[in-house]
Protein backbone atom coordinates (compact mmCIF):
# COMPACT_ATOMS: atom_id res chain seq x y z
CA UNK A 1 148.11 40.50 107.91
CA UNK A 2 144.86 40.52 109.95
CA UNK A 3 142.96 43.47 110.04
CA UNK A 4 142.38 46.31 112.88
CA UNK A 5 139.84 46.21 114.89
CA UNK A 6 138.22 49.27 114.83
CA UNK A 7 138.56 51.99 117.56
CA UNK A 8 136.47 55.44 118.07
CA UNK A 9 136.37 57.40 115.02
CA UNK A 10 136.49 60.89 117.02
CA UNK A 11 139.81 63.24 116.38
CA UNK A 12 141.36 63.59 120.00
CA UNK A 13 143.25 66.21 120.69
CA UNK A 14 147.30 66.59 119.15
CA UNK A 15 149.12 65.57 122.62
CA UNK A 16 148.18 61.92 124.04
CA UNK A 17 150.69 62.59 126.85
CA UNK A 18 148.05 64.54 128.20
CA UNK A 19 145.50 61.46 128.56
CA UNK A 20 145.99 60.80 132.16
CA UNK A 21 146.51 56.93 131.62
CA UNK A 22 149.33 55.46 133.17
CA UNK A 23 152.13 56.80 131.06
CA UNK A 24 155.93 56.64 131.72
CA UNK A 25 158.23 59.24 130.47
CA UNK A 26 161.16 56.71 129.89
CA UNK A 27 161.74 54.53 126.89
CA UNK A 28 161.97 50.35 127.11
CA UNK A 29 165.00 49.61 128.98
CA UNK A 30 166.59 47.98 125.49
CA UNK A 31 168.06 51.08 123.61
CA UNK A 32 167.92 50.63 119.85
CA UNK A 33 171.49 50.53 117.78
CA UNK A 34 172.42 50.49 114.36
CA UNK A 35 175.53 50.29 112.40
CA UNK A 36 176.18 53.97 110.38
CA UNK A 37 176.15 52.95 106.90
CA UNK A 38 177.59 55.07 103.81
CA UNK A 39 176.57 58.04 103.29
CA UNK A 40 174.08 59.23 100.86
CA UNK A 41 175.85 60.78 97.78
CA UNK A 42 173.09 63.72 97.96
CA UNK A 43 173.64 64.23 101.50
CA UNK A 44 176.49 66.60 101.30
CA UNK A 45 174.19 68.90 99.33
CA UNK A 46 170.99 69.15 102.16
CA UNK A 47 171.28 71.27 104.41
CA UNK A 48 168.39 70.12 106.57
CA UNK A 49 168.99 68.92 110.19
CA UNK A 50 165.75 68.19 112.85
CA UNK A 51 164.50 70.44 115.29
CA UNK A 52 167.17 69.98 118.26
CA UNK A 53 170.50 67.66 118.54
CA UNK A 54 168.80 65.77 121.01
CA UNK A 55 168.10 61.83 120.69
CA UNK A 56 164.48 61.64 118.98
CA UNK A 57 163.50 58.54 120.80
CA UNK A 58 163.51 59.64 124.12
CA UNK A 59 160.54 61.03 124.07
CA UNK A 60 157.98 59.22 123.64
CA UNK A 61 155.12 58.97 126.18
CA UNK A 62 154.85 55.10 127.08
CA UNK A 63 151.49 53.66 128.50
CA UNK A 64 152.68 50.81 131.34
CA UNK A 65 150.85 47.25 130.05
CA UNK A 66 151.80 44.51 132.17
CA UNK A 67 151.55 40.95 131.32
CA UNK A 68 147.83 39.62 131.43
CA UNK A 69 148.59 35.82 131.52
CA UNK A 70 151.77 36.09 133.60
CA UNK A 71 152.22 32.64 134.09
CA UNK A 72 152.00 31.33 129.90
CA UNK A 73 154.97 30.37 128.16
CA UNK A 74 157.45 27.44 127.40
CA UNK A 75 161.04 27.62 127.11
CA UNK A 76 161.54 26.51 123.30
CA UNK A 77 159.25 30.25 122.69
CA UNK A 78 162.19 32.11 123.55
CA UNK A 79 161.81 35.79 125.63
CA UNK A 80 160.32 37.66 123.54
CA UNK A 81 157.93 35.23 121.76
CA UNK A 82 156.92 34.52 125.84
CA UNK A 83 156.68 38.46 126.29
CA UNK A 84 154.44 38.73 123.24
CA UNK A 85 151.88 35.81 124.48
CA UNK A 86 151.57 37.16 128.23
CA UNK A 87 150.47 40.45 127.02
CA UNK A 88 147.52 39.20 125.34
CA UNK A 89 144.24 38.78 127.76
CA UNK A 90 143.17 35.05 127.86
CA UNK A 91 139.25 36.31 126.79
CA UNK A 92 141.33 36.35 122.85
CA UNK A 93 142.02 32.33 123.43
CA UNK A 94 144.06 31.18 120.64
CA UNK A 95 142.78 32.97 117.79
CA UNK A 96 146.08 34.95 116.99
CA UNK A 97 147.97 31.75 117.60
CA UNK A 98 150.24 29.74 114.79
CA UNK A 99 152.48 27.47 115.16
CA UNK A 100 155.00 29.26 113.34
CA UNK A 101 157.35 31.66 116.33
CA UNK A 102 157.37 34.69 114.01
CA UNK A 103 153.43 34.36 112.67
CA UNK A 104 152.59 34.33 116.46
CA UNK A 105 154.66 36.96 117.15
CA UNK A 106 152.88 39.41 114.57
CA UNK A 107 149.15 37.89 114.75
CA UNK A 108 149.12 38.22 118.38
CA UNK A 109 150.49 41.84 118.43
CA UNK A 110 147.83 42.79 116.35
CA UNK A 111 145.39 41.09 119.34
CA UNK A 112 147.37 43.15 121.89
CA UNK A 113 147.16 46.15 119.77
CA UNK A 114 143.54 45.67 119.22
CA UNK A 115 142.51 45.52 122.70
CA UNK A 116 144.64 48.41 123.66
CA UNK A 117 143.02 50.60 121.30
CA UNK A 118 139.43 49.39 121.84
CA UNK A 119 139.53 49.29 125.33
CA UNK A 120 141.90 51.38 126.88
CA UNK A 121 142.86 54.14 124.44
CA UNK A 122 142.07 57.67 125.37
CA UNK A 123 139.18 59.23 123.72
CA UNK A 124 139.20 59.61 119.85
CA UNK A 125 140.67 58.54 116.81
CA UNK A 126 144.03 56.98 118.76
CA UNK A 127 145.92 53.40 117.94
CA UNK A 128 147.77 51.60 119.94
CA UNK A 129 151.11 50.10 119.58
CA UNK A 130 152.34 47.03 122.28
CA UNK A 131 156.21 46.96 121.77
CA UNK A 132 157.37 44.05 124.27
CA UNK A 133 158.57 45.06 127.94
CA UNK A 134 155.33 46.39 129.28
CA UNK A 135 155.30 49.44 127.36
CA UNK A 136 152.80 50.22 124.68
CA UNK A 137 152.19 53.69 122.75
CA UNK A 138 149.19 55.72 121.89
CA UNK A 139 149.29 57.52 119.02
CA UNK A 140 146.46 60.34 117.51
CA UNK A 141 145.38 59.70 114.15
CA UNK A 142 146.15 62.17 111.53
CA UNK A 143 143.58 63.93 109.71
CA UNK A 144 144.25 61.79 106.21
CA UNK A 145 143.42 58.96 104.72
CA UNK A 146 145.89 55.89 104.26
CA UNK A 147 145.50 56.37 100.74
CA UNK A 148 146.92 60.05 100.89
CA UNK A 149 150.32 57.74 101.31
CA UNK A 150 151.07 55.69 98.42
CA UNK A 151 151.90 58.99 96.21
CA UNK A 152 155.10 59.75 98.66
CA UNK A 153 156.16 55.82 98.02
CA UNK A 154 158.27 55.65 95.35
CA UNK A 155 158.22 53.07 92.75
CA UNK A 156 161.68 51.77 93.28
CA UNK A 157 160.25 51.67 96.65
CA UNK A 158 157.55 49.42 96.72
CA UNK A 159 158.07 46.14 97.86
CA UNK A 160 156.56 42.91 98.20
CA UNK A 161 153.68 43.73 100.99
CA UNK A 162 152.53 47.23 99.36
CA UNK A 163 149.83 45.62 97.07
CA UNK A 164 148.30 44.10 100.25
CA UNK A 165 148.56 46.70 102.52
CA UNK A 166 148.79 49.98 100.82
CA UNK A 167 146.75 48.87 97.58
CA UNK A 168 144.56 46.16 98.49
CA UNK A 169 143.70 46.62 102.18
CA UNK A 170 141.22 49.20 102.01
CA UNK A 171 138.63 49.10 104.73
CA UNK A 172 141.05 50.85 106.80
CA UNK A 173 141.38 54.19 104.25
CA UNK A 174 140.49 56.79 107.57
CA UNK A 175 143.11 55.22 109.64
CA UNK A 176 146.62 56.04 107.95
CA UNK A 177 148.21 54.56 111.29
CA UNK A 178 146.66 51.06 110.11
CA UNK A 179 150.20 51.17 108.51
CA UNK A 180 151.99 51.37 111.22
CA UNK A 181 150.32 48.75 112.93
CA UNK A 182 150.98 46.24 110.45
CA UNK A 183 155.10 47.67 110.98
CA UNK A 184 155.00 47.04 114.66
CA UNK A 185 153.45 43.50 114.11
CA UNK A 186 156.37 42.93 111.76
CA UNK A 187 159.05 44.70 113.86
CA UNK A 188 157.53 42.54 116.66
CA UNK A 189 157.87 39.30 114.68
CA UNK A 190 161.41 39.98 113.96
CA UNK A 191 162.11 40.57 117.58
CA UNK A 192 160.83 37.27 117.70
CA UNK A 193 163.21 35.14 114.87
CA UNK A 194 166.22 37.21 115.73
CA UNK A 195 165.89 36.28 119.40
CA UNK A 196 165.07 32.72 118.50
CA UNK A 197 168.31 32.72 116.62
CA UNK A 198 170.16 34.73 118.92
CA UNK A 199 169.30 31.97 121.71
CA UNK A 200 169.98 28.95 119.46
CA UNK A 201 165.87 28.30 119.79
CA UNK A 202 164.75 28.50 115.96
CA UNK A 203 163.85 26.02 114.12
CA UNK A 204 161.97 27.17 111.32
CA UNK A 205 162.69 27.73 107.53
CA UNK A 206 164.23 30.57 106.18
CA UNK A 207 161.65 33.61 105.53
CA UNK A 208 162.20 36.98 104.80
CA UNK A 209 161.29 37.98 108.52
CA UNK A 210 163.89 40.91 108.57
CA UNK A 211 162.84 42.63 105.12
CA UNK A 212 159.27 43.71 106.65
CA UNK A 213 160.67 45.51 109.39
CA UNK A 214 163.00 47.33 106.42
CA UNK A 215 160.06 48.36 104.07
CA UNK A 216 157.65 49.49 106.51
CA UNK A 217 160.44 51.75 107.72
CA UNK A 218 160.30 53.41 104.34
CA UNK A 219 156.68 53.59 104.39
CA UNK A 220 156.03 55.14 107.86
CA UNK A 221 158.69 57.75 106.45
CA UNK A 222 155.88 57.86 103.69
CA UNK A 223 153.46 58.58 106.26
CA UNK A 224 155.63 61.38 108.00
CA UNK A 225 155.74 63.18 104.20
CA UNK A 226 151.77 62.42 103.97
CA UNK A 227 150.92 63.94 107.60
CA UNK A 228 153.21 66.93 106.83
CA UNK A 229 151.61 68.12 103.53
CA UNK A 230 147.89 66.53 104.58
CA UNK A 231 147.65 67.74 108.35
CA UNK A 232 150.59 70.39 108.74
CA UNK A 233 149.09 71.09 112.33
CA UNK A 234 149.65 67.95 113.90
CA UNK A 235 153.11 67.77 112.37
CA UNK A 236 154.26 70.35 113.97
CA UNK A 237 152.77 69.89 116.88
CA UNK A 238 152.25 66.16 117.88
CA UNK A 239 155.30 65.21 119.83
CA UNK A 240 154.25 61.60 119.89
CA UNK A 241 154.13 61.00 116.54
CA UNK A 242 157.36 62.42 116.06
CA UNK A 243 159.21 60.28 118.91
CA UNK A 244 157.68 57.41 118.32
CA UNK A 245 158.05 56.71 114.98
CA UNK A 246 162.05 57.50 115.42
CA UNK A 247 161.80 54.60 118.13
CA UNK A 248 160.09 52.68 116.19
CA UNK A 249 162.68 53.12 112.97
CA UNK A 250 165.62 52.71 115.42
CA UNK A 251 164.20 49.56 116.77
CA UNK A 252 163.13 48.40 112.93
CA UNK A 253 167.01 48.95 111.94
CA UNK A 254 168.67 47.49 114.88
CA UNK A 255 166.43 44.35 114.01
CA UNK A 256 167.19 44.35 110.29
CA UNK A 257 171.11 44.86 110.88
CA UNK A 258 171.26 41.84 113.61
CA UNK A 259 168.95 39.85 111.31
CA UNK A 260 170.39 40.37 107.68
CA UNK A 261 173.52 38.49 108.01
CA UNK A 262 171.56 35.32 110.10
CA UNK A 263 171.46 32.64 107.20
CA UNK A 264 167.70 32.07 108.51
CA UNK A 265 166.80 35.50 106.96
CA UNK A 266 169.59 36.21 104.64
CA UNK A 267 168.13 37.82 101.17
CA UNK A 268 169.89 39.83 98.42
CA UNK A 269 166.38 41.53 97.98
CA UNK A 270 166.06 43.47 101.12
CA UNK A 271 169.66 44.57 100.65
CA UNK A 272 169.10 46.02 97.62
CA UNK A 273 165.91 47.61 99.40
CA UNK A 274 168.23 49.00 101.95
CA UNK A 275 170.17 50.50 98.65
CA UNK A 276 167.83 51.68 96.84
CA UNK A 277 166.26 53.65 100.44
CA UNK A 278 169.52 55.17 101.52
CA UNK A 279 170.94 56.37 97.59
CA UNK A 280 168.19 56.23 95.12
CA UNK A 281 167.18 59.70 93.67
CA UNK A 282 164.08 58.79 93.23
CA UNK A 283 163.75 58.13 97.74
CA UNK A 284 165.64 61.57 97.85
CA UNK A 285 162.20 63.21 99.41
CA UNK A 286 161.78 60.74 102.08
CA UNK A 287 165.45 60.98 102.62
CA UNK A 288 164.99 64.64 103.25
CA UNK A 289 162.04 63.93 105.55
CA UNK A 290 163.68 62.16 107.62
CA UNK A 291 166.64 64.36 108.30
CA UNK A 292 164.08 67.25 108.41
CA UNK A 293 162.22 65.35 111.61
CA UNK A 294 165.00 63.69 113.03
CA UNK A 295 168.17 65.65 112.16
CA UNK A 296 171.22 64.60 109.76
CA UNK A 297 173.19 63.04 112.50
CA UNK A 298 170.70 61.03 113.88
CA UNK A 299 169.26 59.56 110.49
CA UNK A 300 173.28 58.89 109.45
CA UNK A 301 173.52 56.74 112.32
CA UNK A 302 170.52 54.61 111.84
CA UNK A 303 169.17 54.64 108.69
CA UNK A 304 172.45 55.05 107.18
CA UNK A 305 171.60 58.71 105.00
């Protein structure tokens, strides 16, 4: 949707945790879950598990950003809608504002994310993620180009936002991470709808708010693939990347499997999507990424491969 600001176009160093902003060691206090799904009929054949049998999403280093506008909100918004608005400094006004719950949700993230990285990032090339409860992530910029991805997307991949974002949006071609920022803005909107739901506080039409969260998911997999044949360095070495993208999937699934059987966001596409990511031969590479970052167990368990 809207488009990055720009931050500092300077490589920082691989490890962010070493910044010496106001980082916490622990994750949000919500732990992502997701239902194990069937297995991948290739999966009996890779033998490819991560680095250590240790949960991949505890480690991420998280930058403490408390509300800004403590005292915003109304009740109909819902908790994380609220959560979402108080992190954004009042100097924005209402430009990232819609009247929609789940538009706001995403179009302010991108404000919250904006500012973060402008004006509070550590030196370099380094986005910013703001994923509700005070916590926020920094994240280095690979040395690639968003572009580099769209050859590890597979056709039968592609949904309905790569033209915009992958083919389309190309202003933001030196920061690959541009991606994930327009995943957390999704993931953030569904946190919105599915706790509107969840509360009995939506009231909007149906919309597809659970399928972004899904594709994305495939595409910062993408990503992984890009950084580890396109920077091999910092995917070995950058611990944040690592950890936080296997939050940010965990979060991303627990969304879509809460979401997908609300009628609000109910859609045979996305389920086929989920299909096509966990047994198509022609996702078998991304499939193998994962499990190669994350290890088998851990991908079985949330991404259902």
């Amino acid at each position: 949707m809207r488009a990055m600001r720009r931050g500092l176009a300077v490589l920082f160093p691989l490890v962010v945790s070493a910044c010496g902003h106001n980082a916490t060691s622990h994750p949000p206090s919500e732990t992502p879950d997701a239902s194990t799904q069937p297995g991948d009929p290739d999966a009996a054949a890779v033998a490819i598990d991560g680095p250590a049998a240790v949960d991949p999403t505890a480690c991420v280093d998280w930058y403490t950003w408390a509300a800004q506008q403590p005292s915003l909100g109304q009740a109909s918004w819902g908790t994380q809608l609220t959560d979402i608005a108080q992190h954004l400094p009042a100097s924005y006004g209402d430009q990232y504002w819609s009247d929609d719950a789940i538009t706001a949700g995403h179009e302010t993230s991108h404000g919250i994310s904006a500012d973060l990285r402008n004006n509070h990032a550590p030196p370099g090339h380094v986005n910013a993620f703001y994923v509700l409860g005070n916590h926020a992530a920094f994240v280095t910029e690979p040395s690639m180009l968003k572009s580099d991805i769209k050859a590890n997307i597979p056709m039968v991949l592609r949904g309905p936002r790569y033209d915009l974002y992958l083919e389309q949006q190309t202003e933001w071609d030196d920061t690959p991470l541009y991606v994930f920022d327009e995943w957390n803005a999704y993931v953030n909107g569904a946190e919105v709808g599915v706790g509107q739901v969840q509360a009995g506080l939506y009231t909007g039409q149906w919309t597809d708010a659970v399928l972004g969260p899904l594709e994305f998911t495939a595409y910062a997999i993408a990503t992984a693939k890009t950084v580890q044949d396109k920077d091999p360095t910092y995917y070995a070495s950058n611990t944040q990347f690592r950890c936080f993208t296997a939050w940010q999937i965990a979060r991303a699934m627990r969304l879509y499997e809460a979401g997908r059987s609300m009628t609000q966001f109910q859609y045979d596409v996305q389920e086929q999507y989920a299909t096509t990511l966990r047994t198509a031969p022609e996702a078998s590479t991304l499939r193998d990424t994962a499990r190669a970052l994350w290890g088998a167990s851990w991908t079985q368990t949330v991404l259902g491969f």
